[in-house]
Each structure stands twice: as structure tokens, then as C-alpha cells.
N, C-alpha and C. Protein backbone atom coordinates (compact mmCIF):
# COMPACT_ATOMS: atom_id res chain seq x y z
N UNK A 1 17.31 5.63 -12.24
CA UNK A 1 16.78 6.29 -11.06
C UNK A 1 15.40 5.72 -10.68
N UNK A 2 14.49 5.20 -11.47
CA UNK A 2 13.05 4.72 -11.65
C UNK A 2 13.28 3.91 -10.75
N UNK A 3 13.96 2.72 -11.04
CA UNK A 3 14.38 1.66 -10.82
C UNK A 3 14.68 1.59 -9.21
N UNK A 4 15.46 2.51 -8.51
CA UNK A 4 16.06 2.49 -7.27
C UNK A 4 15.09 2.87 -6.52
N UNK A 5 14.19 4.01 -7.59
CA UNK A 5 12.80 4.26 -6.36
C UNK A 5 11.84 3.49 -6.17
N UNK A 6 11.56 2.57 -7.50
CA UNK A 6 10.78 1.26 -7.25
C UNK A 6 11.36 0.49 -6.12
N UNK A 7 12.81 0.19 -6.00
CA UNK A 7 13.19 -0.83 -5.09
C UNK A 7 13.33 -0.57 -3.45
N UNK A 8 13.02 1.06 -3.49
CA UNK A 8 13.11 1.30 -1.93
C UNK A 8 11.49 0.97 -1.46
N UNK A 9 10.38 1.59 -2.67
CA UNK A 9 9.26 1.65 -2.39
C UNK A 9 8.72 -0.02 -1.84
N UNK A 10 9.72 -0.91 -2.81
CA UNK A 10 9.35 -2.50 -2.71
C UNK A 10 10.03 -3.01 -0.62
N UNK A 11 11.15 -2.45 -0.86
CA UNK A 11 11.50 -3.01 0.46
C UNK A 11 11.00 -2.18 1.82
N UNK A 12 10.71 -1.06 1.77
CA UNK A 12 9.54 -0.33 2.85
C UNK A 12 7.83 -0.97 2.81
N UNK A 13 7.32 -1.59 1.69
CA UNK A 13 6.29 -2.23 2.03
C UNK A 13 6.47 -3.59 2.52
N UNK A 14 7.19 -4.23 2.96
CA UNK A 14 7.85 -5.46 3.64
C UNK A 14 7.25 -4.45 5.33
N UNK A 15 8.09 -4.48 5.61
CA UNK A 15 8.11 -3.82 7.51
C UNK A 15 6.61 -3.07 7.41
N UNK A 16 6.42 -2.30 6.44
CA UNK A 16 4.55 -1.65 6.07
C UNK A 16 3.85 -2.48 6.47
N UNK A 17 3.78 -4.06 6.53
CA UNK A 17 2.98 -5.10 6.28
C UNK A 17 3.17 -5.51 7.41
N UNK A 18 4.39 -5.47 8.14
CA UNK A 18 4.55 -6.86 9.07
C UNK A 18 5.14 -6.22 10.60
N UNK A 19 5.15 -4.64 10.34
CA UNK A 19 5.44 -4.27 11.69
C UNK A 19 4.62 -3.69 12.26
N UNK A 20 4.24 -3.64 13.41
CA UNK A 20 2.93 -2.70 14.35
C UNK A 20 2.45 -1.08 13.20
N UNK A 21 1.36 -1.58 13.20
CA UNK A 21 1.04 -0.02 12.74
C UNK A 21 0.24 0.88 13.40
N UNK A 22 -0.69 0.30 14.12
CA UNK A 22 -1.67 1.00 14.98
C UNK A 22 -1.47 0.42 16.77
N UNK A 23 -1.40 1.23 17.52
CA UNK A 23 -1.90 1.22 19.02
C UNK A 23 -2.88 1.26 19.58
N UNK A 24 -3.57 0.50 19.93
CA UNK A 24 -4.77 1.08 20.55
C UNK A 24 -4.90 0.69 21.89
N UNK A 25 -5.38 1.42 23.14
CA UNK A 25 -5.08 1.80 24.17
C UNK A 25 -6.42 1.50 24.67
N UNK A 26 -6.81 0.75 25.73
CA UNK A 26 -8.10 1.01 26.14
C UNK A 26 -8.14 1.32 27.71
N UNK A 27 -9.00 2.28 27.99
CA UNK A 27 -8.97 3.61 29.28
C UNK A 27 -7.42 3.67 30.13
N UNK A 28 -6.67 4.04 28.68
CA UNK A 28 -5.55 4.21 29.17
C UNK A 28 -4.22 3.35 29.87
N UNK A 29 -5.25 2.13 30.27
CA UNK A 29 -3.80 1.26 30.66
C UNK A 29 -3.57 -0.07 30.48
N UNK A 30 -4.03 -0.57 29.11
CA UNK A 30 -3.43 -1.81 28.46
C UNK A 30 -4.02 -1.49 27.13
N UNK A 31 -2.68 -1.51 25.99
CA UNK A 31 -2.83 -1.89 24.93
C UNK A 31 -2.49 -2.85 23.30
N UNK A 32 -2.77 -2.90 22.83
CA UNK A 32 -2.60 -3.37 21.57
C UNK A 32 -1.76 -3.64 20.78
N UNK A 33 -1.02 -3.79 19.76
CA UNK A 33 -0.74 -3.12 18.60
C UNK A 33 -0.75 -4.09 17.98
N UNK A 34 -1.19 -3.61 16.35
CA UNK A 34 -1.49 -4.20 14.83
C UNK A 34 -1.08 -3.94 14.12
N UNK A 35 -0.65 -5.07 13.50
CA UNK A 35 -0.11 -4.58 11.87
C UNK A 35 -0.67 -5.10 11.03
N UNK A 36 -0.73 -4.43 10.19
CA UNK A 36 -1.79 -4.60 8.45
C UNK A 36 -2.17 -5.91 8.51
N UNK A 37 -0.70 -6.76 8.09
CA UNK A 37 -0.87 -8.36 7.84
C UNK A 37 -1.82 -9.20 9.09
N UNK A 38 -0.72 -8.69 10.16
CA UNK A 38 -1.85 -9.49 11.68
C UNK A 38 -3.26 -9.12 11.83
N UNK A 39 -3.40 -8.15 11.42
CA UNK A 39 -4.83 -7.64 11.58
C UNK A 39 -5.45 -8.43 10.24
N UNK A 40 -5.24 -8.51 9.24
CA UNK A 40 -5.96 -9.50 8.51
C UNK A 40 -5.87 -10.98 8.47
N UNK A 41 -5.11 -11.47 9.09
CA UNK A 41 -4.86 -13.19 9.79
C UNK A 41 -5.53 -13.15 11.14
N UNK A 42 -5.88 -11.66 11.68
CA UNK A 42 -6.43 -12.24 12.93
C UNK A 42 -8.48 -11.80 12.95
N UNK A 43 -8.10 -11.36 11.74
CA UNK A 43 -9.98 -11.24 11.20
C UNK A 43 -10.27 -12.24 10.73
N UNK A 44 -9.67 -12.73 9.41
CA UNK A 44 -9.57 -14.47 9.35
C UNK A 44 -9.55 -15.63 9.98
N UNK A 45 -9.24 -15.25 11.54
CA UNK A 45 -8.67 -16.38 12.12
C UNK A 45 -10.48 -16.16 13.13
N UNK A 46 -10.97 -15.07 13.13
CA UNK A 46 -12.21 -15.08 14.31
C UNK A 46 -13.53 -14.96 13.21
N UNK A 47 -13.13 -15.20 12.01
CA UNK A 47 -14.49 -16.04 11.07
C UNK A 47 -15.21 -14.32 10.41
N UNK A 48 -14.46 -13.28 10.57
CA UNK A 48 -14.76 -12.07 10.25
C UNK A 48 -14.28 -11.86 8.60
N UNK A 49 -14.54 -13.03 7.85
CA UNK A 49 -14.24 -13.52 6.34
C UNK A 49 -14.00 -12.36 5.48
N UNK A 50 -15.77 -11.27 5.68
CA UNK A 50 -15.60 -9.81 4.55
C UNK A 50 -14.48 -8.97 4.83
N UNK A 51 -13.97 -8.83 6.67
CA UNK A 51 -13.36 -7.69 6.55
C UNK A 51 -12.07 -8.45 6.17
N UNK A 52 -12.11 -9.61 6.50
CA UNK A 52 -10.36 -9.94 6.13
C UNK A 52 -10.25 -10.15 5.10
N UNK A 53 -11.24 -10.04 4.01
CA UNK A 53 -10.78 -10.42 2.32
C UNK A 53 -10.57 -8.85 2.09
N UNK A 54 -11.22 -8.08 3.08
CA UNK A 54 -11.37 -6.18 2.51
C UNK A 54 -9.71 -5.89 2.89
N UNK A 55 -9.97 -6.09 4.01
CA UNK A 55 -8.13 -5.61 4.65
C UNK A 55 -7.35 -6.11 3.61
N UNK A 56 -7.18 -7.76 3.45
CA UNK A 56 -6.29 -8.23 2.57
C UNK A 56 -6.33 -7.76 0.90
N UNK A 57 -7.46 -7.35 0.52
CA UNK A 57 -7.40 -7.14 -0.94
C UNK A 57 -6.86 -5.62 -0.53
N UNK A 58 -7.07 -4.68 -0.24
CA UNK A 58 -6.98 -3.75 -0.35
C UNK A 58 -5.68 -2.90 0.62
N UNK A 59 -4.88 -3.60 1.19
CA UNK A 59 -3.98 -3.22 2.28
C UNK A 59 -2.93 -4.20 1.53
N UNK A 60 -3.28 -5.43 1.30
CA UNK A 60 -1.86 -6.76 1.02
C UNK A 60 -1.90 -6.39 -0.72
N UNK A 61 -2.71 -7.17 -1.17
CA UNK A 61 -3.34 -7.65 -2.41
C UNK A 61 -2.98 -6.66 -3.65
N UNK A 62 -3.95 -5.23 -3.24
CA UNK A 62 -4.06 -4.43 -4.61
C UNK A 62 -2.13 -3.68 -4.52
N UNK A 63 -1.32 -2.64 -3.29
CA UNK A 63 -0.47 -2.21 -3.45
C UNK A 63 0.75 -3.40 -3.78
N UNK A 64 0.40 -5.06 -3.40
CA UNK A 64 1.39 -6.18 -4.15
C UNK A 64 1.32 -6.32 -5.78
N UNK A 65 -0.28 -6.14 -5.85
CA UNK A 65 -0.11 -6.17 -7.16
C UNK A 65 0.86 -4.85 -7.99
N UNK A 66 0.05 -4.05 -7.38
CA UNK A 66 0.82 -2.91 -7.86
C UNK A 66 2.22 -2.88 -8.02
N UNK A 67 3.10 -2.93 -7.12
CA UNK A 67 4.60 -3.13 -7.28
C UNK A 67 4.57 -4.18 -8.35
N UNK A 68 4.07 -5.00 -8.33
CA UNK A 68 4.80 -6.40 -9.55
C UNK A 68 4.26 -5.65 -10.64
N UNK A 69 3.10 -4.78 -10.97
CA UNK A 69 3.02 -4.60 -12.34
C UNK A 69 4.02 -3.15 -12.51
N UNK A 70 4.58 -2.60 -11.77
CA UNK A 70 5.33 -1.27 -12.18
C UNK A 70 6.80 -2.10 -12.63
N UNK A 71 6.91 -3.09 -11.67
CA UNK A 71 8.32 -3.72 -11.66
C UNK A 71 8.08 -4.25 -13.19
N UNK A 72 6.94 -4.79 -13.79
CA UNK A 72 7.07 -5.81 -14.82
C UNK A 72 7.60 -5.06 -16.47
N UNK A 73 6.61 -3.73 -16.09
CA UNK A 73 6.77 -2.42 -16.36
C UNK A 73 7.84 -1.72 -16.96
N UNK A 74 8.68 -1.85 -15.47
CA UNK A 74 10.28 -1.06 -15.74
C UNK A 74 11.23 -1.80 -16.33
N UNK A 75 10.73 -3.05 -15.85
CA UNK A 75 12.42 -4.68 -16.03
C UNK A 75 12.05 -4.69 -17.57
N UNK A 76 11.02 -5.26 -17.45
CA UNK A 76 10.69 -5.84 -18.78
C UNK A 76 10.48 -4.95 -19.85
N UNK A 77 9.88 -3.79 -20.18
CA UNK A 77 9.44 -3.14 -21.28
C UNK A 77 10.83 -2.74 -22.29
N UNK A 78 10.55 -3.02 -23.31
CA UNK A 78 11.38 -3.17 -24.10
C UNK A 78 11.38 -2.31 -25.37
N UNK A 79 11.75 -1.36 -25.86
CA UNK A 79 11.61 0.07 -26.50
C UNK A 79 11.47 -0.21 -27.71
N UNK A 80 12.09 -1.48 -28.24
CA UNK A 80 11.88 -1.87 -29.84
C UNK A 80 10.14 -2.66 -29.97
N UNK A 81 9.67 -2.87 -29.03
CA UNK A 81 8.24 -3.24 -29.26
C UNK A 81 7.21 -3.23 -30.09
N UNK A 82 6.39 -4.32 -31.00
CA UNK A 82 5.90 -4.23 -32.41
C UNK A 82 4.62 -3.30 -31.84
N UNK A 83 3.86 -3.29 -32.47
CA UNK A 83 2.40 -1.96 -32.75
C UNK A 83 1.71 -2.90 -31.46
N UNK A 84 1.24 -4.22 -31.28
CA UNK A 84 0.33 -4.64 -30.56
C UNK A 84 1.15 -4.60 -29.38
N UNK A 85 2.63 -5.00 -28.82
CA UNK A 85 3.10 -5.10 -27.84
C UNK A 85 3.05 -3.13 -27.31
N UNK A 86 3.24 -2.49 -27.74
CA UNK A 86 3.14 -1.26 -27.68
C UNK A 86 1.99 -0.41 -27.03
N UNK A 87 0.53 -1.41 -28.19
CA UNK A 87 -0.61 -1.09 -26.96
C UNK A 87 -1.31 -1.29 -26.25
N UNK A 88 -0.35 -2.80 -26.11
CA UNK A 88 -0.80 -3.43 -24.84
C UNK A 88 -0.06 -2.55 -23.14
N UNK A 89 1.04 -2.28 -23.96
CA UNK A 89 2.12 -1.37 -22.65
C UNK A 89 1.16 -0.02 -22.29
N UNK A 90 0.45 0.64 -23.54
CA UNK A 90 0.26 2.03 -23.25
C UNK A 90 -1.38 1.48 -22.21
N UNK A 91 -1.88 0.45 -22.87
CA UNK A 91 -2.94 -0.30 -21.39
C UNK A 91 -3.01 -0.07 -20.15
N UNK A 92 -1.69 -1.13 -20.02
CA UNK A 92 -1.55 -1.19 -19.16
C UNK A 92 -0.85 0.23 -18.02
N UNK A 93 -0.07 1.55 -18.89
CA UNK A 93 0.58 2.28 -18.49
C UNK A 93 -1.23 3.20 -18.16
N UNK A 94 -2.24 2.77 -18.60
CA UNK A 94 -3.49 3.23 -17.84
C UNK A 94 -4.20 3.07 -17.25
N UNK A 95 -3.77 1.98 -16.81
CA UNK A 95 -4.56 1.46 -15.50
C UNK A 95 -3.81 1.81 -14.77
N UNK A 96 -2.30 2.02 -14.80
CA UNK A 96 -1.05 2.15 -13.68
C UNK A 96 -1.64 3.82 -12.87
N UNK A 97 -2.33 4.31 -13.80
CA UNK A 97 -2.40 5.82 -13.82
C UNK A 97 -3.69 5.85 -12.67
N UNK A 98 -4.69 5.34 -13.76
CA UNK A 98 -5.87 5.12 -12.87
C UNK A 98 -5.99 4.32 -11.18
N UNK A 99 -5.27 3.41 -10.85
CA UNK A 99 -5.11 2.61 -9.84
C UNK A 99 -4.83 3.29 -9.12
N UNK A 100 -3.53 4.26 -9.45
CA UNK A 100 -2.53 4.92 -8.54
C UNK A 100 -3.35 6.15 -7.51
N UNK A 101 -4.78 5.65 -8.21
CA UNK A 101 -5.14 6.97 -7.41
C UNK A 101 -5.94 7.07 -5.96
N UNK A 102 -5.55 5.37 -5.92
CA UNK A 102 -6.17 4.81 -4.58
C UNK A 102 -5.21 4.29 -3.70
N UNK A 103 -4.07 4.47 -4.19
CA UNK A 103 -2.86 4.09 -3.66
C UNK A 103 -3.01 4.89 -1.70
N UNK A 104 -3.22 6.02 -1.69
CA UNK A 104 -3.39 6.64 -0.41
C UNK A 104 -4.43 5.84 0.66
N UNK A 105 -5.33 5.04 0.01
CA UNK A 105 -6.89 5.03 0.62
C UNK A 105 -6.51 4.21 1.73
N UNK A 106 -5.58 3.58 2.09
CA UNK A 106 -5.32 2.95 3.37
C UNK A 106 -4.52 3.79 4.41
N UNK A 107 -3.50 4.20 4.52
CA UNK A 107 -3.04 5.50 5.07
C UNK A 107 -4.14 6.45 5.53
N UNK A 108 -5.02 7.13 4.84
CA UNK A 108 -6.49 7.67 5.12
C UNK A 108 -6.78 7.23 6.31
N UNK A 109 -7.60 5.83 5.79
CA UNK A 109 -8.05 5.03 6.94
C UNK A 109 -7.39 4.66 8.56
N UNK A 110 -5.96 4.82 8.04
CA UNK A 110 -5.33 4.66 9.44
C UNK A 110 -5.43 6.49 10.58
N UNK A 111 -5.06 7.20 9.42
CA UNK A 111 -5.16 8.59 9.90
C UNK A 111 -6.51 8.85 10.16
N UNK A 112 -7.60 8.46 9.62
CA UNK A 112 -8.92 8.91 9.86
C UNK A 112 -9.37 7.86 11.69
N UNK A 113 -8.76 6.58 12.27
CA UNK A 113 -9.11 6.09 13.17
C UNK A 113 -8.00 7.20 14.17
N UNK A 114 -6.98 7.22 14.33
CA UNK A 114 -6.40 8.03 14.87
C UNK A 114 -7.05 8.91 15.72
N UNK A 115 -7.58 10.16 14.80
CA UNK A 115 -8.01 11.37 14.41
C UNK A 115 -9.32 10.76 15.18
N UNK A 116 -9.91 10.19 14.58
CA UNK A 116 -11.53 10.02 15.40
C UNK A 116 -11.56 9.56 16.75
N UNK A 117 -10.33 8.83 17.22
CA UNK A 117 -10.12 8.63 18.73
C UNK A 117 -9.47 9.38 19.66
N UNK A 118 -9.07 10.75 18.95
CA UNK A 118 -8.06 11.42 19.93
C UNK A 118 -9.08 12.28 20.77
N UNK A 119 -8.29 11.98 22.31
CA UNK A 119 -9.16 12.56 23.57
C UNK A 119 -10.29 11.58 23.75
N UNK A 120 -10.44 10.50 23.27
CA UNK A 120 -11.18 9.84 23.74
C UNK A 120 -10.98 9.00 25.21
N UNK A 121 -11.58 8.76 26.14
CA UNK A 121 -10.48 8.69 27.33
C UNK A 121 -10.79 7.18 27.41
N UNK A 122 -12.11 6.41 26.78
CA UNK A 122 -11.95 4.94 26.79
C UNK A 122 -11.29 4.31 25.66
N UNK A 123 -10.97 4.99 24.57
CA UNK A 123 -10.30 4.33 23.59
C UNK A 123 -9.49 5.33 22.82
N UNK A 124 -8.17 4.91 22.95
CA UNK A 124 -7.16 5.76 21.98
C UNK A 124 -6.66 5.24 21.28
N UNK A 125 -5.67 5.29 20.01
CA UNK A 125 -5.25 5.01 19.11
C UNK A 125 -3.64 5.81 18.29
N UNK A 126 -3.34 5.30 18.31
CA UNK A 126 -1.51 6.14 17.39
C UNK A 126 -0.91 5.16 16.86
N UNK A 127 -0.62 5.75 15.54
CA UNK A 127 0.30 5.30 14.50
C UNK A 127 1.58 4.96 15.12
N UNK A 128 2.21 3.63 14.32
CA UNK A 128 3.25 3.00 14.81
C UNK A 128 4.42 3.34 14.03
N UNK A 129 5.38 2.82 14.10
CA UNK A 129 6.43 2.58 12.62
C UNK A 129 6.54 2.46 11.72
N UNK A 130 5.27 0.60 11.65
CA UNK A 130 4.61 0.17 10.32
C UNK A 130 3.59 0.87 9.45
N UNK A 131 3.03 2.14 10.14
CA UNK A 131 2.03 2.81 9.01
C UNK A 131 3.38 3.41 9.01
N UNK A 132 4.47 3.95 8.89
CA UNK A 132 5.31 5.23 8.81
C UNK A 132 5.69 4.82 7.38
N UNK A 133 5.98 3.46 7.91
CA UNK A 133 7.02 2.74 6.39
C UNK A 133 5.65 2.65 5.17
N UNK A 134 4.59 1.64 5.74
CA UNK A 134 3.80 1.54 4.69
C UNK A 134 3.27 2.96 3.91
N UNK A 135 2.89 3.96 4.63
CA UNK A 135 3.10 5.16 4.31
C UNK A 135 3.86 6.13 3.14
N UNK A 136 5.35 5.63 3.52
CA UNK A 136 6.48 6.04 2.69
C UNK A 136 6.26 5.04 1.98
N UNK A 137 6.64 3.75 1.59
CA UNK A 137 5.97 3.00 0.43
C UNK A 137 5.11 3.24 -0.31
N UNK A 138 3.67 3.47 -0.01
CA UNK A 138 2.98 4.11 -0.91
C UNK A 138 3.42 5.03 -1.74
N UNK A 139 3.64 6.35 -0.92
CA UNK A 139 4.22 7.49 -1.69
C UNK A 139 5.15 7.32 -2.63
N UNK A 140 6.09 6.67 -2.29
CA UNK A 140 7.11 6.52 -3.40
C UNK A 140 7.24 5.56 -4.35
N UNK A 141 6.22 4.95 -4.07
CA UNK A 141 5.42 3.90 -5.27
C UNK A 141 4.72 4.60 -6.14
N UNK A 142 3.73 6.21 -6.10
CA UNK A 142 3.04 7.11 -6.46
C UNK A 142 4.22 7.55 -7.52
N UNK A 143 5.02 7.86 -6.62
CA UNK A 143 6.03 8.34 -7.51
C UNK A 143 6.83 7.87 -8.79
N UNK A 144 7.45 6.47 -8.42
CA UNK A 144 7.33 6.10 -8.79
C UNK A 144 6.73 4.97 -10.33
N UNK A 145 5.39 5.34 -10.45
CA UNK A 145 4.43 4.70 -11.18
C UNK A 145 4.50 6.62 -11.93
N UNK A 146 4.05 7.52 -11.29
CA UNK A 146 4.78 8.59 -12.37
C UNK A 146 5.69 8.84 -13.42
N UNK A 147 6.64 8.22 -12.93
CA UNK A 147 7.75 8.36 -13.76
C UNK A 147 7.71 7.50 -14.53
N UNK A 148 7.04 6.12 -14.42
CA UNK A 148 7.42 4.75 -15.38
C UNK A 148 5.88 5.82 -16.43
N UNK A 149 5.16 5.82 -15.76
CA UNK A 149 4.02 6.19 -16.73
C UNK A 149 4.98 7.67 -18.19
N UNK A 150 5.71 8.61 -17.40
CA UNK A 150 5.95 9.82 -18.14
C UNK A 150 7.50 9.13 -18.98
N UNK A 151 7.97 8.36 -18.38
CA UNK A 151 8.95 7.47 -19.26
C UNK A 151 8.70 6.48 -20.22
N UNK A 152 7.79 5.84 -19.98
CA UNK A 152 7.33 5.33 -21.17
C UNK A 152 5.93 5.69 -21.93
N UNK A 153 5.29 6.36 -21.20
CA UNK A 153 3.91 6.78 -22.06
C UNK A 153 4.11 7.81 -23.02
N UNK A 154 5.24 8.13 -23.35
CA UNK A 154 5.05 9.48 -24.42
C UNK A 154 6.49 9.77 -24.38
């Protein structure tokens, strides 16, 4: 069951990444839309270096890493494991714990621009598809990383 929720969480952060996530509207009659990835190739691309290493570490980077270490986690961990392989797993099953707790902090950020532009009549803003999915990815990556942690930590 771990396993199937890792793999939905893995294929909803695909479209998370690469489909419109935000709208933004300016005085109402031409707008925008961004997604995670474009928005950090297109901060990169106009010499805006900090925010596109911030977007990318923390939007691409940390939840990629994350999936490969839950996946490495679930595939690989192996129950007959000697004393050192054992606490190297229970390590790593604490950082999985600790990390997980920033897993939301981009979602936030999308809901917090939203929220700070609504009724604004020169600049508006609404969530697309791609925060919906990246969204549900997260979450069920949360979940996810729960269960690998309460399945193998004890």
C-alpha cells in the first residue's frame, strides 16, 4: 500500500512542476500563468540567480530529493540488515521525519500570494491545476513518508 501511495505522490509532482500554477491578472484584462518549473527557468533566464536557486532548491530540488530518498527507503530497505546498516536506516528514517515538516512551505506560499491579492483591482492572482496536483503530491508524500517512517522505524 506504501508503495502505491509513494507512486501516485511521484506521478502528481510531474504536472505539480510543469503545469500552470498561478494566474496573475493585471487590472483585470491580460494575464499570466506560471508554473513552478517556468517560473524558475524564467528567473534564471532574467539574471534573478538568488530567487531562482530559492524557487529551484526549494519547489524542484528539496520535494525531488525527497521522493528519491522515501523511494530508496521503501525499494531498497531490507529487514535482515546488520547493526550499522540498521542505523544508518533509523538516520536516515530522521531526517525523513524532520524534513517532512517543510514539505507544506511552498503550497503556503502559493496560498499566502493568492490571499494577499484578493480584491486587489490592479493585481490578482488564482491557483491553477498545477498547485492542485503539486499540492496533492505533497500531501501524500507527507503521508506517505509516515508510513515508511512507522513501518520501518519501530
Amino acid at each position: 500500500m506504501t508503495t502505491g501511495i509513494l507512486l501516485v505522490a511521484s506521478v502528481l509532482f510531474v504536472p505539480g512542476l510543469t503545469l500552470s500554477a498561478l494566474e496573475t491578472r493585471h487590472l483585470g484584462l491580460w494575464g499570466d500563468e506560471h508554473s513552478i518549473l517556468g517560473l524558475a527557468l524564467t528567473l534564471a533566464a532574467e539574471g534573478d540567480w538568488l530567487l531562482a536557486a530559492t524557487v529551484s532548491l526549494f519547489s524542484i530540488g528539496f520535494p525531488l530529493t525527497k521522493l528519491v530518498w522515501m523511494w530508496r527507503l521503501q525499494v531498497f530497505s531490507d529487514g535482515r540488515a546488520g547493526e550499522t546498516e540498521s542505523a544508518r536506516r533509523g538516520s536516515s528514517l530522521k531526517w525523513l521525519e524532520r524534513l517532512g515538516k517543510w514539505s507544506m512551505a511552498d503550497v503556503l506560499v502559493i496560498a499566502l500570494i493568492v490571499f494577499s491579492l484578493r480584491g486587489n483591482l490592479l493585481l490578482e492572482a488564482r491557483p491553477l491545476f498545477g498547485a492542485g496536483c503539486f499540492a496533492l503530491s505533497t500531501l501524500i508524500a507527507m503521508w506517505a513518508a509516515g508510513r515508511i517512517v512507522s513501518e520501518q522505524g519501530g
